[in-house]
PDB file of N, CA and C in Angstrom:
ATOM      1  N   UNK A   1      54.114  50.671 251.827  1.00  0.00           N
ATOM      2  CA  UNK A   1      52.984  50.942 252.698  1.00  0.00           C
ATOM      3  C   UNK A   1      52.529  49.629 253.341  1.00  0.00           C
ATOM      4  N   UNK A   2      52.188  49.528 254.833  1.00  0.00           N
ATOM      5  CA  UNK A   2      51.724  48.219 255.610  1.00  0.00           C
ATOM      6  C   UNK A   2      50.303  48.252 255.035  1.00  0.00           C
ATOM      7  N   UNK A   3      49.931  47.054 255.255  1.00  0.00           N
ATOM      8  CA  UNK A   3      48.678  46.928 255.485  1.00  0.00           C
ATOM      9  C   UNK A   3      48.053  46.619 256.579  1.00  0.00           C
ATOM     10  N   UNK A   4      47.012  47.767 256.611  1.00  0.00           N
ATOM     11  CA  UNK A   4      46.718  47.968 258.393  1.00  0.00           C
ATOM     12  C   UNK A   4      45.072  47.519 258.882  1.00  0.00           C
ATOM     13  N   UNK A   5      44.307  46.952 257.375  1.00  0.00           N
ATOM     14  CA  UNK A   5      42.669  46.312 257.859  1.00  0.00           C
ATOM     15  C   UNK A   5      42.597  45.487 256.227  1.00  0.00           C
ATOM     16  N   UNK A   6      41.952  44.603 256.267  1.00  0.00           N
ATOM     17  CA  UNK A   6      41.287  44.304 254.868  1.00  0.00           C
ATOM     18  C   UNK A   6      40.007  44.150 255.370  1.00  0.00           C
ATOM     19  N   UNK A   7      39.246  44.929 254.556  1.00  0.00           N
ATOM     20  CA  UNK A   7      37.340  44.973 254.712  1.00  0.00           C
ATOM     21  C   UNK A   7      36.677  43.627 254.507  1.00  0.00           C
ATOM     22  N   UNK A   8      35.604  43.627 254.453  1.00  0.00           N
ATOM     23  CA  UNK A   8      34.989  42.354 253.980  1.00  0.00           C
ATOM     24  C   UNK A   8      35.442  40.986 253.734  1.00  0.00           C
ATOM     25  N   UNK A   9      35.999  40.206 254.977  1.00  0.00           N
ATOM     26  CA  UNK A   9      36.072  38.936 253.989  1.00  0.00           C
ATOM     27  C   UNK A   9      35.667  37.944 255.159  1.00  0.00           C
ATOM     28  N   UNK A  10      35.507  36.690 255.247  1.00  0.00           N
ATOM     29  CA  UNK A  10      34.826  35.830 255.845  1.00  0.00           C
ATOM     30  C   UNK A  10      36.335  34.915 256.904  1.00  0.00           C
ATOM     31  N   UNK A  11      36.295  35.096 257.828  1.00  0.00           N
ATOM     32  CA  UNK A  11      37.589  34.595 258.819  1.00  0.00           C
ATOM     33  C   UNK A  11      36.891  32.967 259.001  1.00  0.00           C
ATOM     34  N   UNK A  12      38.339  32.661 258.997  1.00  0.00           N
ATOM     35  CA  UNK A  12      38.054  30.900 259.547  1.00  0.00           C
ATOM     36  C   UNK A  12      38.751  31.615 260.738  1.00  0.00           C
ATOM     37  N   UNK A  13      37.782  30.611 261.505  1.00  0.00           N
ATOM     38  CA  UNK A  13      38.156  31.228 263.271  1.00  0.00           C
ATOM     39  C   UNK A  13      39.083  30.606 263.898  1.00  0.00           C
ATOM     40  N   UNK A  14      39.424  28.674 263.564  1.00  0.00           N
ATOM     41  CA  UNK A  14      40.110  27.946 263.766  1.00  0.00           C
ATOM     42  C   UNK A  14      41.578  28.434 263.196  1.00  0.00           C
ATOM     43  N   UNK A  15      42.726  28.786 264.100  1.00  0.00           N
ATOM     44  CA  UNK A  15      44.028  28.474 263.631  1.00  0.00           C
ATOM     45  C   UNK A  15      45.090  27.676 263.430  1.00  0.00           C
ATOM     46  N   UNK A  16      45.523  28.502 262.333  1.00  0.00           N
ATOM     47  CA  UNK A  16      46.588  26.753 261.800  1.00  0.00           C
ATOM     48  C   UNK A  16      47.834  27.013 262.958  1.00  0.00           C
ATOM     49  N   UNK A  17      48.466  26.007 263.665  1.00  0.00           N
ATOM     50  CA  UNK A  17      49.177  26.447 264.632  1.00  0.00           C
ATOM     51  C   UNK A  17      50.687  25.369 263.870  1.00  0.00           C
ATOM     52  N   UNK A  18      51.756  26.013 263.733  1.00  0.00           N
ATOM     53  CA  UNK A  18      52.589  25.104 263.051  1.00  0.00           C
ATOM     54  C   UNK A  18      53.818  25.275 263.955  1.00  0.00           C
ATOM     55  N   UNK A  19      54.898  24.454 263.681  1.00  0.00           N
ATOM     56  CA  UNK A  19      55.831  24.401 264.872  1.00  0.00           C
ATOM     57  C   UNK A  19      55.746  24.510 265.820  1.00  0.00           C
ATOM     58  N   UNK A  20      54.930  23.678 266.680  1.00  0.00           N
ATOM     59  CA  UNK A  20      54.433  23.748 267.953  1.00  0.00           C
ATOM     60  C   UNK A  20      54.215  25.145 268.587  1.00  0.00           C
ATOM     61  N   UNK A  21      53.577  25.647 268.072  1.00  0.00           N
ATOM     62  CA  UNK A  21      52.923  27.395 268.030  1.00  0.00           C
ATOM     63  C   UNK A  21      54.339  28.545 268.295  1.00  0.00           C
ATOM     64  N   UNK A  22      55.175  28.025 267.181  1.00  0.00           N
ATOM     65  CA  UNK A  22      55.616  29.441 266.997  1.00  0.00           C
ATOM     66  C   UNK A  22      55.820  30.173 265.452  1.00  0.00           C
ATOM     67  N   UNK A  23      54.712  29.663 264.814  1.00  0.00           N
ATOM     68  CA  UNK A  23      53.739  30.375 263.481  1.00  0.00           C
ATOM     69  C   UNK A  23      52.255  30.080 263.925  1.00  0.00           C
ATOM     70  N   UNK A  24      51.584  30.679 264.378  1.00  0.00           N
ATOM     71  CA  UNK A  24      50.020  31.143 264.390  1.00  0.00           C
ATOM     72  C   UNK A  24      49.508  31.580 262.929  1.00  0.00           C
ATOM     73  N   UNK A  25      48.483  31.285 262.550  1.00  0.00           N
ATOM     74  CA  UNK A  25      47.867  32.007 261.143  1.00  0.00           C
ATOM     75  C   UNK A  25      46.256  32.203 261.696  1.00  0.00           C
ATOM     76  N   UNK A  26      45.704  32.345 260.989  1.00  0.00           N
ATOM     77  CA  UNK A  26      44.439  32.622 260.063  1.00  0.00           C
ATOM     78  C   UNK A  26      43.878  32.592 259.176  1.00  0.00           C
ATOM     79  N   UNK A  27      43.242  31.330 257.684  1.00  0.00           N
ATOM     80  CA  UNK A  27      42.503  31.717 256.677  1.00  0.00           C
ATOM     81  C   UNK A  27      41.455  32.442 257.156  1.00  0.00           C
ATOM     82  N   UNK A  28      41.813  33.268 255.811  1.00  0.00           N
ATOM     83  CA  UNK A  28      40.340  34.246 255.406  1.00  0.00           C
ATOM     84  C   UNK A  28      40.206  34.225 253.580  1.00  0.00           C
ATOM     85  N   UNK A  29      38.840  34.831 253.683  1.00  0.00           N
ATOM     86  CA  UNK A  29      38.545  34.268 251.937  1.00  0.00           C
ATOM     87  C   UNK A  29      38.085  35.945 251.655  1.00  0.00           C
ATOM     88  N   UNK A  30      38.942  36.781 250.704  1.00  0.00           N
ATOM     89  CA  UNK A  30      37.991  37.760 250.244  1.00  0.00           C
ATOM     90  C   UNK A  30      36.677  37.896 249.577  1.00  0.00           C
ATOM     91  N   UNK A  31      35.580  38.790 249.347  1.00  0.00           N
ATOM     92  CA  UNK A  31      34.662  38.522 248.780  1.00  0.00           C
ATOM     93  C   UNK A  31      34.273  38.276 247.287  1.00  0.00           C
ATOM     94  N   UNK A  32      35.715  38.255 246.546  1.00  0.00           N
ATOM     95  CA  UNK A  32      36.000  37.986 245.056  1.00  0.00           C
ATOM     96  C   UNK A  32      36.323  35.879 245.429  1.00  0.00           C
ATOM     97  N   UNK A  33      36.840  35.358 246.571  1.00  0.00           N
ATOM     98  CA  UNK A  33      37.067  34.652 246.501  1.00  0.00           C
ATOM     99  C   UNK A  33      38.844  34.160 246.548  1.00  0.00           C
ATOM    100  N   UNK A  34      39.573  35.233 246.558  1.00  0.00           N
ATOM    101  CA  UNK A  34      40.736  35.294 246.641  1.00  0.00           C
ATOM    102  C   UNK A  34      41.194  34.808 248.430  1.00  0.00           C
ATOM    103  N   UNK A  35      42.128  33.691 248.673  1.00  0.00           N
ATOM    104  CA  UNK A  35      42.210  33.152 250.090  1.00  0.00           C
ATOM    105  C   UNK A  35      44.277  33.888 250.113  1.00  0.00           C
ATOM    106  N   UNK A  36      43.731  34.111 251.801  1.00  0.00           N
ATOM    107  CA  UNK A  36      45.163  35.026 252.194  1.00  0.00           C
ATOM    108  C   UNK A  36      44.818  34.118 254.098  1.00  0.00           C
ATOM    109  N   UNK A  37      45.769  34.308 254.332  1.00  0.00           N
ATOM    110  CA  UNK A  37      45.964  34.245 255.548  1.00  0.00           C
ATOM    111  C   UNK A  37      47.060  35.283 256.200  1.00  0.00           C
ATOM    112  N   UNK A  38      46.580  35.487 257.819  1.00  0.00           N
ATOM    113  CA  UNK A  38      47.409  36.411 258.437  1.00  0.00           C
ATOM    114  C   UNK A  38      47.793  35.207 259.849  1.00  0.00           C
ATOM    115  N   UNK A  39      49.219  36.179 260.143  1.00  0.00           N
ATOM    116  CA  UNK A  39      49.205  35.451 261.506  1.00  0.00           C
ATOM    117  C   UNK A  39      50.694  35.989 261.804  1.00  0.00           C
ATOM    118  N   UNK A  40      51.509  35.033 262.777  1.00  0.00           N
ATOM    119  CA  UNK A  40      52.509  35.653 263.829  1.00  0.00           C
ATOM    120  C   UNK A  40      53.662  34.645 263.965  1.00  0.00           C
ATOM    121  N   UNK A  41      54.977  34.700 263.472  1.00  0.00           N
ATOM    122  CA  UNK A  41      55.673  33.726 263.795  1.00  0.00           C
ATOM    123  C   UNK A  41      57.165  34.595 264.970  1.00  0.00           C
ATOM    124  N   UNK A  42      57.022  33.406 265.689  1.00  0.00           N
ATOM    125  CA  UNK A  42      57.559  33.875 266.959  1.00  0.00           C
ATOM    126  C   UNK A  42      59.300  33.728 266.795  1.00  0.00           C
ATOM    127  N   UNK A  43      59.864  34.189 267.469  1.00  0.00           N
ATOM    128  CA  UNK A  43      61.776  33.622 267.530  1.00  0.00           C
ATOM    129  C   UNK A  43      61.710  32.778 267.407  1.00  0.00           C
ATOM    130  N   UNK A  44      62.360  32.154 266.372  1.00  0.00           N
ATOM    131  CA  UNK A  44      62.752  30.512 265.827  1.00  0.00           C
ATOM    132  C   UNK A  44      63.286  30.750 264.469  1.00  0.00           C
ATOM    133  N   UNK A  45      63.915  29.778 264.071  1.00  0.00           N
ATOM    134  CA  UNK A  45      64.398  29.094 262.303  1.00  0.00           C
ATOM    135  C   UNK A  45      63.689  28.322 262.200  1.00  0.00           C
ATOM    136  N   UNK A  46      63.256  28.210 260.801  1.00  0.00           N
ATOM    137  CA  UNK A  46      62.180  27.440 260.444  1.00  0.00           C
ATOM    138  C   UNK A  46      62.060  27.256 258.688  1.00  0.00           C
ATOM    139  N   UNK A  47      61.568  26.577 258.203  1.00  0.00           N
ATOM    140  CA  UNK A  47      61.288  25.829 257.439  1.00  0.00           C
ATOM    141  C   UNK A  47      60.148  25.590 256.871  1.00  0.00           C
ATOM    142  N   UNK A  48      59.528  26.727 255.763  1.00  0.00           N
ATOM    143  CA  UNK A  48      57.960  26.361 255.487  1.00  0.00           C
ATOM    144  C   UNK A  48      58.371  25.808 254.063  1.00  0.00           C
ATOM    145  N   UNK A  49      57.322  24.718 253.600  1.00  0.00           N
ATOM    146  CA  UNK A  49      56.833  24.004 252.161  1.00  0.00           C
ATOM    147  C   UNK A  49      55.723  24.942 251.458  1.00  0.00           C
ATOM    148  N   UNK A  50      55.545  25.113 250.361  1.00  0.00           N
ATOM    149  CA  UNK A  50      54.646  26.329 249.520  1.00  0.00           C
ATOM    150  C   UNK A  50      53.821  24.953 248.506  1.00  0.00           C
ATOM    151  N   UNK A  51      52.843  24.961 248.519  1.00  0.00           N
ATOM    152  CA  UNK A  51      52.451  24.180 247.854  1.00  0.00           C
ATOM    153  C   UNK A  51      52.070  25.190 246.270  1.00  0.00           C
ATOM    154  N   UNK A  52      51.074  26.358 246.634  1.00  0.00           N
ATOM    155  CA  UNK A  52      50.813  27.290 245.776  1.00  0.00           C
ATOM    156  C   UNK A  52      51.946  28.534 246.230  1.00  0.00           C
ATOM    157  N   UNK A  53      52.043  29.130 244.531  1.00  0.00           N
ATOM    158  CA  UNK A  53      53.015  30.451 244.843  1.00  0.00           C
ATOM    159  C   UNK A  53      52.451  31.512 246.596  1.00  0.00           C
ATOM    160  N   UNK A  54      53.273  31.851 246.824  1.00  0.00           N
ATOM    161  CA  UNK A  54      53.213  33.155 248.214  1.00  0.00           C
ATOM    162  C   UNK A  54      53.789  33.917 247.636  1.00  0.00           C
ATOM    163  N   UNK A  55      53.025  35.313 248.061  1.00  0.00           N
ATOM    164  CA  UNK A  55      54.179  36.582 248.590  1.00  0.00           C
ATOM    165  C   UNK A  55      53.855  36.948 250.513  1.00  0.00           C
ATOM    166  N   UNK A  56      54.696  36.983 250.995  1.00  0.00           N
ATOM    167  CA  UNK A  56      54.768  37.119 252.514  1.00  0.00           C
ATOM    168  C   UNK A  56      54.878  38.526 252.038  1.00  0.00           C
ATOM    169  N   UNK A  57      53.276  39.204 253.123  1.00  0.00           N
ATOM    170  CA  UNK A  57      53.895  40.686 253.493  1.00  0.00           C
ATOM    171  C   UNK A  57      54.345  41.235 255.154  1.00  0.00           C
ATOM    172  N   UNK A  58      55.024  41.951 255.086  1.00  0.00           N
ATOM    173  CA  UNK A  58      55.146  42.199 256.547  1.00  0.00           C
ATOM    174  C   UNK A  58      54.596  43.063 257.248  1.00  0.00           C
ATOM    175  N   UNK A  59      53.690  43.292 258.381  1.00  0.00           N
ATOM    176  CA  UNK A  59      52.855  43.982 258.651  1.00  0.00           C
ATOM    177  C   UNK A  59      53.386  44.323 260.404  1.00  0.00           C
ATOM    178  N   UNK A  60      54.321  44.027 260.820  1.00  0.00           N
ATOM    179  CA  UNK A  60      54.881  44.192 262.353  1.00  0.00           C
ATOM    180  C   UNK A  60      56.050  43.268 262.528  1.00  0.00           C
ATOM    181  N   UNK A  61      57.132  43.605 263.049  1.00  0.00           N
ATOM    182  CA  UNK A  61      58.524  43.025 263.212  1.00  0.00           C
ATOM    183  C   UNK A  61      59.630  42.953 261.615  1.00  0.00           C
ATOM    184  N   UNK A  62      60.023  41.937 262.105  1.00  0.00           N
ATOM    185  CA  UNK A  62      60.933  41.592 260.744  1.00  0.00           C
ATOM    186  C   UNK A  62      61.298  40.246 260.885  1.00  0.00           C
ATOM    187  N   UNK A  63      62.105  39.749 259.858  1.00  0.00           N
ATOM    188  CA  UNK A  63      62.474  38.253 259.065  1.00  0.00           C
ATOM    189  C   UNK A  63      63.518  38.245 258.438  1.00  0.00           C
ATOM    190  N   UNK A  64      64.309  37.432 258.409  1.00  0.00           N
ATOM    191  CA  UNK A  64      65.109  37.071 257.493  1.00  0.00           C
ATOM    192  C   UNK A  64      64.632  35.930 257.131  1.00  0.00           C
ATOM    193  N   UNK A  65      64.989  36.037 255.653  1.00  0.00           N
ATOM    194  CA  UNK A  65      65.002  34.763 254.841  1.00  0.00           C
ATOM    195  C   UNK A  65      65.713  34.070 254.148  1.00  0.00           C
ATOM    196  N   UNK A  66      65.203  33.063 253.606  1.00  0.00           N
ATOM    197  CA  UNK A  66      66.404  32.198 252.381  1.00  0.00           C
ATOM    198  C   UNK A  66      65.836  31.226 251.699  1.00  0.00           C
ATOM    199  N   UNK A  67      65.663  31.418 250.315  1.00  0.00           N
ATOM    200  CA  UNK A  67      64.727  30.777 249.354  1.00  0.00           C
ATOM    201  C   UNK A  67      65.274  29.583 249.426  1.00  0.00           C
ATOM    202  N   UNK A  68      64.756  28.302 248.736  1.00  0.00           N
ATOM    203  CA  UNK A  68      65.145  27.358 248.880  1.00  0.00           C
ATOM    204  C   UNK A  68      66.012  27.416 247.329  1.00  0.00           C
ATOM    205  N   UNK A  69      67.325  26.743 247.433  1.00  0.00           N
ATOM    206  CA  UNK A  69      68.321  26.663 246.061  1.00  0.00           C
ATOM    207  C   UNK A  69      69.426  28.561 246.267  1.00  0.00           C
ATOM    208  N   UNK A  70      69.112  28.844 247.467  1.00  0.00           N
ATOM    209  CA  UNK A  70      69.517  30.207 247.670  1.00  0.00           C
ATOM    210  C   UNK A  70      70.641  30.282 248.829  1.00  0.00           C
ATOM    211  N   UNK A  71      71.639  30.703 249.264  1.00  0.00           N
ATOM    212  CA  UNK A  71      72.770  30.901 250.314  1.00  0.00           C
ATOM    213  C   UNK A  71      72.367  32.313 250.844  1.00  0.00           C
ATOM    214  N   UNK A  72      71.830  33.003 250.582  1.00  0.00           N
ATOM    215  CA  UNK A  72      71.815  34.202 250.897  1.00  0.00           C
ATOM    216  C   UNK A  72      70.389  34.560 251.323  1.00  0.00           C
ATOM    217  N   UNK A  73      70.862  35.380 252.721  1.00  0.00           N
ATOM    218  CA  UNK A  73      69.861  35.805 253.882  1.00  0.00           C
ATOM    219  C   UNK A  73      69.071  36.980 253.506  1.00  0.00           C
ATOM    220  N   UNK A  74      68.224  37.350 253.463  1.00  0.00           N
ATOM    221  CA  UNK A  74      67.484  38.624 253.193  1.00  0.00           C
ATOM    222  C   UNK A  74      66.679  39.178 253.973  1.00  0.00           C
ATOM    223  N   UNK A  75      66.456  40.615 254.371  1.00  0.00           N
ATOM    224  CA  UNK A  75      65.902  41.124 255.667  1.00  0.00           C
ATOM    225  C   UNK A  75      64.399  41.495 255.170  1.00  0.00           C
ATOM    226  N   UNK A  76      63.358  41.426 255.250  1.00  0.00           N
ATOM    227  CA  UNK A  76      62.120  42.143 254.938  1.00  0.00           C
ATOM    228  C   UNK A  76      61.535  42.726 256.452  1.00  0.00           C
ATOM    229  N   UNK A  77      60.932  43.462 256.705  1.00  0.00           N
ATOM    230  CA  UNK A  77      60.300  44.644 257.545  1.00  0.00           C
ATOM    231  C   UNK A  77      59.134  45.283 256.918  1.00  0.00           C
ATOM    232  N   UNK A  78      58.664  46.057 258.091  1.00  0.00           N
ATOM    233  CA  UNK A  78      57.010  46.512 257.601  1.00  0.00           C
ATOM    234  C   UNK A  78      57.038  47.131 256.587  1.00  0.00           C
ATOM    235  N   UNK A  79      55.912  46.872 255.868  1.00  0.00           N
ATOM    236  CA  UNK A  79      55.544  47.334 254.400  1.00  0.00           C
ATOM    237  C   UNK A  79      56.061  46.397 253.130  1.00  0.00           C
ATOM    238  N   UNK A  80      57.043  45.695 253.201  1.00  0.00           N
ATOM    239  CA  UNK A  80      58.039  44.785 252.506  1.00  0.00           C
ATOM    240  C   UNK A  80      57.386  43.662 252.372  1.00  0.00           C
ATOM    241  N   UNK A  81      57.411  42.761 251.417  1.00  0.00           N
ATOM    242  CA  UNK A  81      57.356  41.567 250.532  1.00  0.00           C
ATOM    243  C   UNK A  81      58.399  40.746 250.183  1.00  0.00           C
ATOM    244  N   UNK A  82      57.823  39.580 250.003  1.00  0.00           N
ATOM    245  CA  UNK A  82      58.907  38.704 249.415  1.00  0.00           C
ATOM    246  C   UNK A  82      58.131  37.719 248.846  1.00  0.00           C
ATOM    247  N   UNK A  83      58.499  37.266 247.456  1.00  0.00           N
ATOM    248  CA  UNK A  83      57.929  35.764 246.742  1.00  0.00           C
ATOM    249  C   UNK A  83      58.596  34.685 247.027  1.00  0.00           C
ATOM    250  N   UNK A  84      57.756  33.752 246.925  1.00  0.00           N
ATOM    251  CA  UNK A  84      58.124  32.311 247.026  1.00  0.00           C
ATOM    252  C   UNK A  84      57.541  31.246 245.478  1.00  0.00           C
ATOM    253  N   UNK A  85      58.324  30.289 245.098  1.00  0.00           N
ATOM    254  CA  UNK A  85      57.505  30.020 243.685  1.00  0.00           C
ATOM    255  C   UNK A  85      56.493  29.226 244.364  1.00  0.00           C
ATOM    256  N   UNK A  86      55.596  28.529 243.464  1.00  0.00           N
ATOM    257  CA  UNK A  86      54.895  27.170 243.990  1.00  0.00           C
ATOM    258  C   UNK A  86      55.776  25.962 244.044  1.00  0.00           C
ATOM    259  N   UNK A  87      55.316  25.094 244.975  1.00  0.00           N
ATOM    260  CA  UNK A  87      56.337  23.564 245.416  1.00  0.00           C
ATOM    261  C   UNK A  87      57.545  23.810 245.474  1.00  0.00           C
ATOM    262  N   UNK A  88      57.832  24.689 246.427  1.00  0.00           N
ATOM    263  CA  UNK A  88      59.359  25.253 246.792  1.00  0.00           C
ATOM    264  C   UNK A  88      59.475  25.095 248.102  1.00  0.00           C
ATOM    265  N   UNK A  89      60.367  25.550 249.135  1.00  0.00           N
ATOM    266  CA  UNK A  89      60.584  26.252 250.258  1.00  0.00           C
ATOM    267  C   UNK A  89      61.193  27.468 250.528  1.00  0.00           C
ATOM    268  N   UNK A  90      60.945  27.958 252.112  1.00  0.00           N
ATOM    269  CA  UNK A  90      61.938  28.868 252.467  1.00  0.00           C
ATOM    270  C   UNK A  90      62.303  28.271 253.591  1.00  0.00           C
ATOM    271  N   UNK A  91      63.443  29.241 253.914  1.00  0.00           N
ATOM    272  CA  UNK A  91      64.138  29.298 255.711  1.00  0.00           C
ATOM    273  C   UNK A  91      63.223  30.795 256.181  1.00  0.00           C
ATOM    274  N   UNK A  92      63.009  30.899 257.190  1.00  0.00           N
ATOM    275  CA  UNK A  92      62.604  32.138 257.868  1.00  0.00           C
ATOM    276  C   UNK A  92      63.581  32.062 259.281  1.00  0.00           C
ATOM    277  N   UNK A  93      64.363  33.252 259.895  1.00  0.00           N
ATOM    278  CA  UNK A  93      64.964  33.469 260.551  1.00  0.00           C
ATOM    279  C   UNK A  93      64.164  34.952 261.398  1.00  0.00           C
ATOM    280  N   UNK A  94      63.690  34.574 262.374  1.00  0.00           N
ATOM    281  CA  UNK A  94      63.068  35.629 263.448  1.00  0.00           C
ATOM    282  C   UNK A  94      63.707  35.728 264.826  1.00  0.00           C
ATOM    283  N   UNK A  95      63.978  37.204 265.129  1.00  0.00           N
ATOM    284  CA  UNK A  95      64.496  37.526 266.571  1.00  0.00           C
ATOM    285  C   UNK A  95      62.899  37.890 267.123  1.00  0.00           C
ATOM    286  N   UNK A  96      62.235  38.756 266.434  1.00  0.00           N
ATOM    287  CA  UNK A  96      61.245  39.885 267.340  1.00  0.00           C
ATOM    288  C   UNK A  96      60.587  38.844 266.563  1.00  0.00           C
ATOM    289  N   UNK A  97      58.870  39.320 266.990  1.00  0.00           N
ATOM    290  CA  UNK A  97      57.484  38.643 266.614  1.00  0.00           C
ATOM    291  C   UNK A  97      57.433  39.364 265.150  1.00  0.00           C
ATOM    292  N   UNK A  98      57.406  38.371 264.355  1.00  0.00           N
ATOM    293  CA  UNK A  98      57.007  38.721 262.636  1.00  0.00           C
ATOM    294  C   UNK A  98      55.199  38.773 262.576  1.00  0.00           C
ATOM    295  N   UNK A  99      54.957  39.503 261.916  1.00  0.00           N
ATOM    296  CA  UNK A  99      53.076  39.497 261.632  1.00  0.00           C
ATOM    297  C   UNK A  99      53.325  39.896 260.162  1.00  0.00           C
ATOM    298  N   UNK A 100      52.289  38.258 259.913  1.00  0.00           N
ATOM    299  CA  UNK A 100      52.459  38.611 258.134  1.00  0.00           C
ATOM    300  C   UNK A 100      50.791  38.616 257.716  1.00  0.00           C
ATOM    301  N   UNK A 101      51.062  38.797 256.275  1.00  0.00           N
ATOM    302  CA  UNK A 101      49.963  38.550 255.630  1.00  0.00           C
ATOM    303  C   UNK A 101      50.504  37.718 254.549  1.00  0.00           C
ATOM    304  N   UNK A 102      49.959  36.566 254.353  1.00  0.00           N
ATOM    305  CA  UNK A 102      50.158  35.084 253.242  1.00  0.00           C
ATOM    306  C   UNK A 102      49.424  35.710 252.021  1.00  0.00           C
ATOM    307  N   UNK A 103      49.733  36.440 250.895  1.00  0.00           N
ATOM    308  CA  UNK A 103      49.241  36.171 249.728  1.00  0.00           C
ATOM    309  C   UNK A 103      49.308  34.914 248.982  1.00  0.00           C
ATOM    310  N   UNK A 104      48.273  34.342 248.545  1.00  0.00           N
ATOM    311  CA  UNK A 104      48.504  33.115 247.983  1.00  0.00           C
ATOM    312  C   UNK A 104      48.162  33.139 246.601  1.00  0.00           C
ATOM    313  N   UNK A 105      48.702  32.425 245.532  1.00  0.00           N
ATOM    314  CA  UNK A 105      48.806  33.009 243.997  1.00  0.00           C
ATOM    315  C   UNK A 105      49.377  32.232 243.170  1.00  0.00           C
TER     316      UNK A 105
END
């Protein structure tokens, strides 16, 4: 199942713009205090650092990926997840516009 609103939580309005804007985000803080960000990464290969564990959800387009210590590509699409550990990387591989949601954990 996508996720299609989260209720209540407080938006940072400023976005993080990374690879010369082709990942857009958004922090937001739920009202327990739990921080997620949403946002949009455009056609490109790329290369994110995880400082804290992620799960990427997918909420519009698709991705391929590739954990870091990993050879192998993996497809996620709407409704779909994927983990990342903490102080790791991935590869992300996008044709269409990906829209995620950053669980952070």
């Amino acid at each position: 199942m996508t996720t299609a609103s989260i209720p209540n939580v407080t938006l940072t309005t400023q976005a993080n713009v990374y690879f010369d804007g082709k990942c857009v985000s958004h922090g937001f803080t739920l009202a327990d205090g739990t921080k997620k960000s949403v946002g949009v990464v455009l056609p490109a290969t790329l290369t994110f650092n995880t400082g804290a564990a992620e799960i990427m959800e997918c909420v519009g387009g698709a991705c391929e990926y590739k954990l870091a210590g990993s050879d192998e590509w993996k497809k996620s699409g709407p409704g779909e997840k994927f983990s990342i550990p903490a102080n790791s990387s991935f590869e992300i591989r996008v044709t269409e516009p990906y829209h995620y949601i950053c669980h952070f954990g």
